[in-house]
Protein backbone atom coordinates (compact mmCIF):
# COMPACT_ATOMS: atom_id res chain seq x y z
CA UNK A 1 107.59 28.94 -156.54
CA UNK A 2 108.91 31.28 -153.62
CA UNK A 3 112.58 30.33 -152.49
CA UNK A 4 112.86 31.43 -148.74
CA UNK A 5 116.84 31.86 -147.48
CA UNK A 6 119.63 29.69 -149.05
CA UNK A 7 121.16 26.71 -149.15
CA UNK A 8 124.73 25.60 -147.70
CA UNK A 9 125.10 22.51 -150.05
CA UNK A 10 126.53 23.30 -153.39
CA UNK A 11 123.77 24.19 -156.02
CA UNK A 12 125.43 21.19 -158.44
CA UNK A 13 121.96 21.56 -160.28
CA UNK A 14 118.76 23.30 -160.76
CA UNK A 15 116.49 22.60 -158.01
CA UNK A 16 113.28 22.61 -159.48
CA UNK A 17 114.04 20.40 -162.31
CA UNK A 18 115.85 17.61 -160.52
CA UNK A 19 112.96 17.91 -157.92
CA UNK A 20 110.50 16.95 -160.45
CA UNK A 21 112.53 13.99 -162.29
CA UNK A 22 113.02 12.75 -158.92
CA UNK A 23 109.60 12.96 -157.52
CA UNK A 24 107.73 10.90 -160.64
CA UNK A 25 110.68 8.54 -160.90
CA UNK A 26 109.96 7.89 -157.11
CA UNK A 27 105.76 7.84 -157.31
CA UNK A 28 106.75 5.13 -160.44
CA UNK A 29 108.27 2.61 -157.82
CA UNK A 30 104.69 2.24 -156.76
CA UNK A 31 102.71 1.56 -159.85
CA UNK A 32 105.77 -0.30 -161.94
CA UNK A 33 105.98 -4.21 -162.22
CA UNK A 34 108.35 -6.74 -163.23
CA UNK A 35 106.34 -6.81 -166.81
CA UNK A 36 108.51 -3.60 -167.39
CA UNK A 37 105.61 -1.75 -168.29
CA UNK A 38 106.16 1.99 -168.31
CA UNK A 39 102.54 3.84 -168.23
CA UNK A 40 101.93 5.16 -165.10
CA UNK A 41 100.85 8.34 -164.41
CA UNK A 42 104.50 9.73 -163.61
CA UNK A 43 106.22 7.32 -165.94
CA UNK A 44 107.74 9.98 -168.49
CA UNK A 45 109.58 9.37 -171.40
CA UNK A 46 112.47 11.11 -170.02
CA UNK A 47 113.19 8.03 -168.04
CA UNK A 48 113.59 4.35 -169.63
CA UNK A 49 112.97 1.36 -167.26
CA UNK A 50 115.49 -1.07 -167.53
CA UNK A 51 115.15 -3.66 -164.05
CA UNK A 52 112.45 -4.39 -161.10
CA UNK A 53 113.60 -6.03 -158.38
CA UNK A 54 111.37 -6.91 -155.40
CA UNK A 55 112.40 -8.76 -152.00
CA UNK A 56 111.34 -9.03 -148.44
CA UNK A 57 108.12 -6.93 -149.64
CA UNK A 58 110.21 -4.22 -151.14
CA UNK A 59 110.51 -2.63 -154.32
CA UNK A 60 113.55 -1.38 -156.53
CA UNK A 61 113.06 0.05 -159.87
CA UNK A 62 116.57 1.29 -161.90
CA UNK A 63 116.75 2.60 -165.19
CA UNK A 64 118.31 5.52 -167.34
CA UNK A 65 117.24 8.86 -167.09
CA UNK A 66 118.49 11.18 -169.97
CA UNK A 67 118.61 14.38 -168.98
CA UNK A 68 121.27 13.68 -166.18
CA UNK A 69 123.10 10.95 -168.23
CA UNK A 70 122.61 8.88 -164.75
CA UNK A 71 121.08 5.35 -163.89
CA UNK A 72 118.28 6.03 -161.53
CA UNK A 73 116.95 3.80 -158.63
CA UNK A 74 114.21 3.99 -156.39
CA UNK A 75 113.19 2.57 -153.46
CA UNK A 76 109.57 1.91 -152.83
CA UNK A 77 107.85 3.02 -149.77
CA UNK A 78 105.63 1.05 -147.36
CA UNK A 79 101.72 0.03 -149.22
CA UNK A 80 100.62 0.78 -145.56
CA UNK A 81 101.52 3.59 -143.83
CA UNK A 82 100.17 3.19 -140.57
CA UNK A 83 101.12 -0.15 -139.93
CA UNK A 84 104.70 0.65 -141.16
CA UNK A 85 105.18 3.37 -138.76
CA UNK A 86 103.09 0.77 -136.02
CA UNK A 87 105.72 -1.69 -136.85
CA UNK A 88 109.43 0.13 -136.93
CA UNK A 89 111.11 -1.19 -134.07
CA UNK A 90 113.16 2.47 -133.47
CA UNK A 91 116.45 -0.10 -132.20
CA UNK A 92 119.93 1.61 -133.35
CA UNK A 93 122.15 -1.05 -134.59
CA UNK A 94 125.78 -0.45 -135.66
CA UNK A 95 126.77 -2.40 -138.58
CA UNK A 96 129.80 -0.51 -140.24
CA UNK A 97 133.33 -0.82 -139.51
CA UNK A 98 133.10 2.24 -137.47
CA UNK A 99 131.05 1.59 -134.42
CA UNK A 100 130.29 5.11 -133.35
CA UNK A 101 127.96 4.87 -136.94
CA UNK A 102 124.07 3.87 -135.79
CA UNK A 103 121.11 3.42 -137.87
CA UNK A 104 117.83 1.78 -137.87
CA UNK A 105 117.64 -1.73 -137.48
CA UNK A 106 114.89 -2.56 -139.83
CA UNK A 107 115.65 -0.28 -142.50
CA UNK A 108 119.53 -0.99 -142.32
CA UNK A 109 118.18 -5.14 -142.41
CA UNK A 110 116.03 -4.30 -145.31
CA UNK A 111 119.23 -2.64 -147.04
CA UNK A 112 121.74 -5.23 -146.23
CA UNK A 113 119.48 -8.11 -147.95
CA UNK A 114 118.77 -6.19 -150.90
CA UNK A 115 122.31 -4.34 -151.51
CA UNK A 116 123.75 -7.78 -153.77
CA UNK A 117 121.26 -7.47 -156.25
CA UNK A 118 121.49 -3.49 -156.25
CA UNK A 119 124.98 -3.52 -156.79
CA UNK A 120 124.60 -6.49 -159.40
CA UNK A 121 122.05 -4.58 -161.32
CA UNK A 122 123.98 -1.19 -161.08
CA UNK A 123 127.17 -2.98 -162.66
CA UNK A 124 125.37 -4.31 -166.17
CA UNK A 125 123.84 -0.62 -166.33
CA UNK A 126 126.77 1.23 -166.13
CA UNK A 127 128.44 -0.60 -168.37
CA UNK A 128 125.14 -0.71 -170.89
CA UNK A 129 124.63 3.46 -170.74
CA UNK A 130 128.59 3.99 -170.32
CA UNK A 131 128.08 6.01 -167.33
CA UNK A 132 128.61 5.33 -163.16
CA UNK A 133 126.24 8.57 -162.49
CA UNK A 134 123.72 7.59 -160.10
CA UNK A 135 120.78 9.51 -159.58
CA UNK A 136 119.14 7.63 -155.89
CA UNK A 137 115.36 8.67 -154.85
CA UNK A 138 112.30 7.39 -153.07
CA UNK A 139 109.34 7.75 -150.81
CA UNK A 140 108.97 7.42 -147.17
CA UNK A 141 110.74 3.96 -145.86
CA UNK A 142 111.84 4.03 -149.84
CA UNK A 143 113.89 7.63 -148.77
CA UNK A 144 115.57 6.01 -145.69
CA UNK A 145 116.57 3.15 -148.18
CA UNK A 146 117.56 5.59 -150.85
CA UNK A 147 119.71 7.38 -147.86
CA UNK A 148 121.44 4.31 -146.69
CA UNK A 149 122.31 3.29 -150.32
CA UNK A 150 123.95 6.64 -151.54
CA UNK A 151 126.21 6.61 -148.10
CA UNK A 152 126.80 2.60 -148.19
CA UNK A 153 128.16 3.81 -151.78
CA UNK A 154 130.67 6.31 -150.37
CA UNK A 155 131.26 4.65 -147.24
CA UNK A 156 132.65 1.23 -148.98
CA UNK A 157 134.31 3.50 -151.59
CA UNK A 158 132.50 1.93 -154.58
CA UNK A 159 132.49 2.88 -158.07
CA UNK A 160 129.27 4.60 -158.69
CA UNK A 161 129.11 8.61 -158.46
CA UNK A 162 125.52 10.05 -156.68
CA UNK A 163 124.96 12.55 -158.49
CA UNK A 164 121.93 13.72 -156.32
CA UNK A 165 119.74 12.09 -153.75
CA UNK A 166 116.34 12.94 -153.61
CA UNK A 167 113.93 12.09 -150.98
CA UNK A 168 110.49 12.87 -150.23
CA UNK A 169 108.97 12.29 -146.64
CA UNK A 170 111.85 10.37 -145.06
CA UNK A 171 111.68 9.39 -141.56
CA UNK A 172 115.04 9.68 -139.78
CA UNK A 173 117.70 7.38 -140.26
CA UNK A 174 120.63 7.04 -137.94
CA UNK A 175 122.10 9.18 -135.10
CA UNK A 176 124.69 11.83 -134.97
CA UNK A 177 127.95 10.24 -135.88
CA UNK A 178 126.02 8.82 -139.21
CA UNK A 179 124.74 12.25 -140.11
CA UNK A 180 128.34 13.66 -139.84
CA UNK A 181 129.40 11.15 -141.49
CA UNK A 182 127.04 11.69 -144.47
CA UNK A 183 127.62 15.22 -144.82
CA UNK A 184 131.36 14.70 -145.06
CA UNK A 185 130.68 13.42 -147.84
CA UNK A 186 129.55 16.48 -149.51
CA UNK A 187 126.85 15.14 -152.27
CA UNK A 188 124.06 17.09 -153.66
CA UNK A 189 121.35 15.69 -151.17
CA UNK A 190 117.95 17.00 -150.74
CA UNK A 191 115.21 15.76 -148.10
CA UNK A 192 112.21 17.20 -148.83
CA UNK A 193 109.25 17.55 -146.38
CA UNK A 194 105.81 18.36 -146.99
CA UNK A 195 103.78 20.76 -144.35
CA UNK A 196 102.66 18.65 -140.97
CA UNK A 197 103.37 15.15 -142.71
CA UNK A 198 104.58 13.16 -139.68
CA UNK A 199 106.83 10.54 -141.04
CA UNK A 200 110.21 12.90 -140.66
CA UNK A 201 109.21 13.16 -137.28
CA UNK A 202 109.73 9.63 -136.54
CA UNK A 203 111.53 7.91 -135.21
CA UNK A 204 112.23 10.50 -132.72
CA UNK A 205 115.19 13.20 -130.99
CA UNK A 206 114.34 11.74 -127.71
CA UNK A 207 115.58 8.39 -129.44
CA UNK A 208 119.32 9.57 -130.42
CA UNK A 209 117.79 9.72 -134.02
CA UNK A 210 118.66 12.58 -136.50
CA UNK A 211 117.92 13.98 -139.96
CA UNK A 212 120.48 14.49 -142.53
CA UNK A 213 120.98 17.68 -144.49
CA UNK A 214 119.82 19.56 -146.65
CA UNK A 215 115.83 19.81 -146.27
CA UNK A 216 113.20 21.88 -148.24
CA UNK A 217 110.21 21.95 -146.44
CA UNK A 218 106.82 22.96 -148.93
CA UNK A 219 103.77 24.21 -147.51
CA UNK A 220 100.35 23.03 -147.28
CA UNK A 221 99.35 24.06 -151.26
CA UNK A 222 102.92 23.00 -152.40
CA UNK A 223 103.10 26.11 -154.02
CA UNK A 224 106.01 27.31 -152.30
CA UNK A 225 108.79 25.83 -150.65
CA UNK A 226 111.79 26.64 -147.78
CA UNK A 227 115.28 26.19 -148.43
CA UNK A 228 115.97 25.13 -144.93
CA UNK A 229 118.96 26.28 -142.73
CA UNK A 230 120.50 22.98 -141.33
CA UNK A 231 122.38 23.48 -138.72
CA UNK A 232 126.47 22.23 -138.73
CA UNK A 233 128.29 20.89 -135.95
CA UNK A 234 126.08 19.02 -134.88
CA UNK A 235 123.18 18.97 -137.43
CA UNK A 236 119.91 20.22 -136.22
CA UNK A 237 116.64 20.54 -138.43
CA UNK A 238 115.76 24.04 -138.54
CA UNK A 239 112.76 24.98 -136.32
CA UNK A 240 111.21 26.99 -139.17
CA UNK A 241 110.17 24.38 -141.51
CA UNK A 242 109.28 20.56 -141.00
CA UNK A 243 109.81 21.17 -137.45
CA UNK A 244 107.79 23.65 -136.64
CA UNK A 245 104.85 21.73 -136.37
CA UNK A 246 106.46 19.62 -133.65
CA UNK A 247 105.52 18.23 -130.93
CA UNK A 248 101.47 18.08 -131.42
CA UNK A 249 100.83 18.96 -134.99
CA UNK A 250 103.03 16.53 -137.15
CA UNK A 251 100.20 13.88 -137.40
CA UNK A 252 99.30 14.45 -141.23
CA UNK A 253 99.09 11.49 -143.60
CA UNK A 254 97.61 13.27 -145.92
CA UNK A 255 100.52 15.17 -146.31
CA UNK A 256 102.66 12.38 -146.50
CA UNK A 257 101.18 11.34 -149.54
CA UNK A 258 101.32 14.16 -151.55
CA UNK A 259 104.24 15.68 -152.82
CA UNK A 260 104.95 18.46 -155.47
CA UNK A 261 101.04 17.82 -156.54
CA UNK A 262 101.83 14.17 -157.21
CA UNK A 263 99.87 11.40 -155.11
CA UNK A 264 102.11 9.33 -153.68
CA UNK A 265 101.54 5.38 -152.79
CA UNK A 266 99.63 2.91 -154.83
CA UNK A 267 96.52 5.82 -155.05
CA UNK A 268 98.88 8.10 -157.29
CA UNK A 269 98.73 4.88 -160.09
């Protein structure tokens, strides 16, 4: 692959092999079940299933992944793409302490009712594998989750230590205080876009809603990718990459649902 520019976030790790780990442990939240069966297309041996967890229609797979030393989890996205995006109601609640913080109502509600059982589940792991590395990843609404999870982490001060998150086709999350907020926190976070997919683009600017750092935006072939520049003080996405394409040509799902040559959604099973 072609690297374009470079990145302000500390390279903690090699790009292109987290990338991948993440990417197949995030396609698996799609095609795993509570049967713990681990033969999907993208379910590699690197990775050992441990827990599936699924409320209010979502999906949360953990397990170990051994070349990191880290528990994973991953969010699944929405079966349905266009009647997810037909559906988010783009209303900012604020629901931490701090009430200059605002997010998404619906995927901050989704959180909230599922962050017990994460937290539950991440406890008896880290004490099974000995480690409180946390490796947090998914796909479309399962990236906003995977967001909201790594800074609820922080945020509360809790035990676990994000190594990386990894998300693929995130839509945005929260508005400007929230993406300071996140980038104080100075993780090794990646958002990656894919050509004219259109769920980053929602919901939108005009909405007080912004993207956090640090994107790499692939092109059409995903053959070659753009270490974005992201810009500080306030963050901005840079024009040259996901939103480029904006305001009349982000309307791909096709895009959306495929990733680093991995078909994403219940398809890629």
């Amino acid at each position: 692959m072609i690297i374009f520019g470079s990145c302000y976030a500390e390279n903690t790790f090699n790009y292109d092999a987290i990338v991948n780990v993440s990417v197949n442990i995030a396609q698996a939240s799609y095609c795993v079940d509570g049967n713990l069966n681990w033969d999907c297309p993208t379910c590699y041996s690197n990775n050992v299933l441990t827990n599936v967890i699924e409320k209010d229609s979502e999906q949360v797979i953990f397990g170990y992944n051994q070349d990191y030393n880290a528990i994973f989890i991953s969010f699944r996205g929405s079966s349905n793409i266009e009647n997810w995006l037909a559906n988010i109601q783009f209303h900012q609640i604020q629901p931490y302490d701090d009430e200059n913080l605002s997010v998404e109502k619906g995927f901050y509600n989704l959180f909230a009712d599922l962050k017990p059982i994460i937290y539950e589940t991440l406890q008896e792991l880290s004490s099974k594998y000995a480690t409180h590395n946390v490796l947090s990843t998914g796909h479309s609404l399962g990236g906003a989750l995977a967001t909201l999870f790594a800074f609820d982490n922080y945020y509360y001060n809790e035990e676990y230590n994000v190594i990386a998150l990894m998300t693929f086709g995130s839509p945005r999350i929260g508005n400007h205080n929230f993406v300071t907020k996140f980038a104080n926190y100075n993780m090794y976070s990646k958002r990656i876009t894919h050509y004219y997919d259109m769920v980053p683009h929602v919901p939108q600017n005009l909405l007080h809603y912004y993207h956090i750092p640090n994107e790499v935006w692939y092109n059409e072939n995903n053959d070659e990718y753009t270490i974005c520049h992201d810009t500080n003080s306030p963050y901005t996405e840079d024009s040259k990459c996901s939103d480029s394409c904006s305001p009349t040509h982000c309307t791909s799902t096709s895009d959306h649902l495929y990733y680093l040559n991995v078909t994403m959604g219940s398809s890629g099973c």
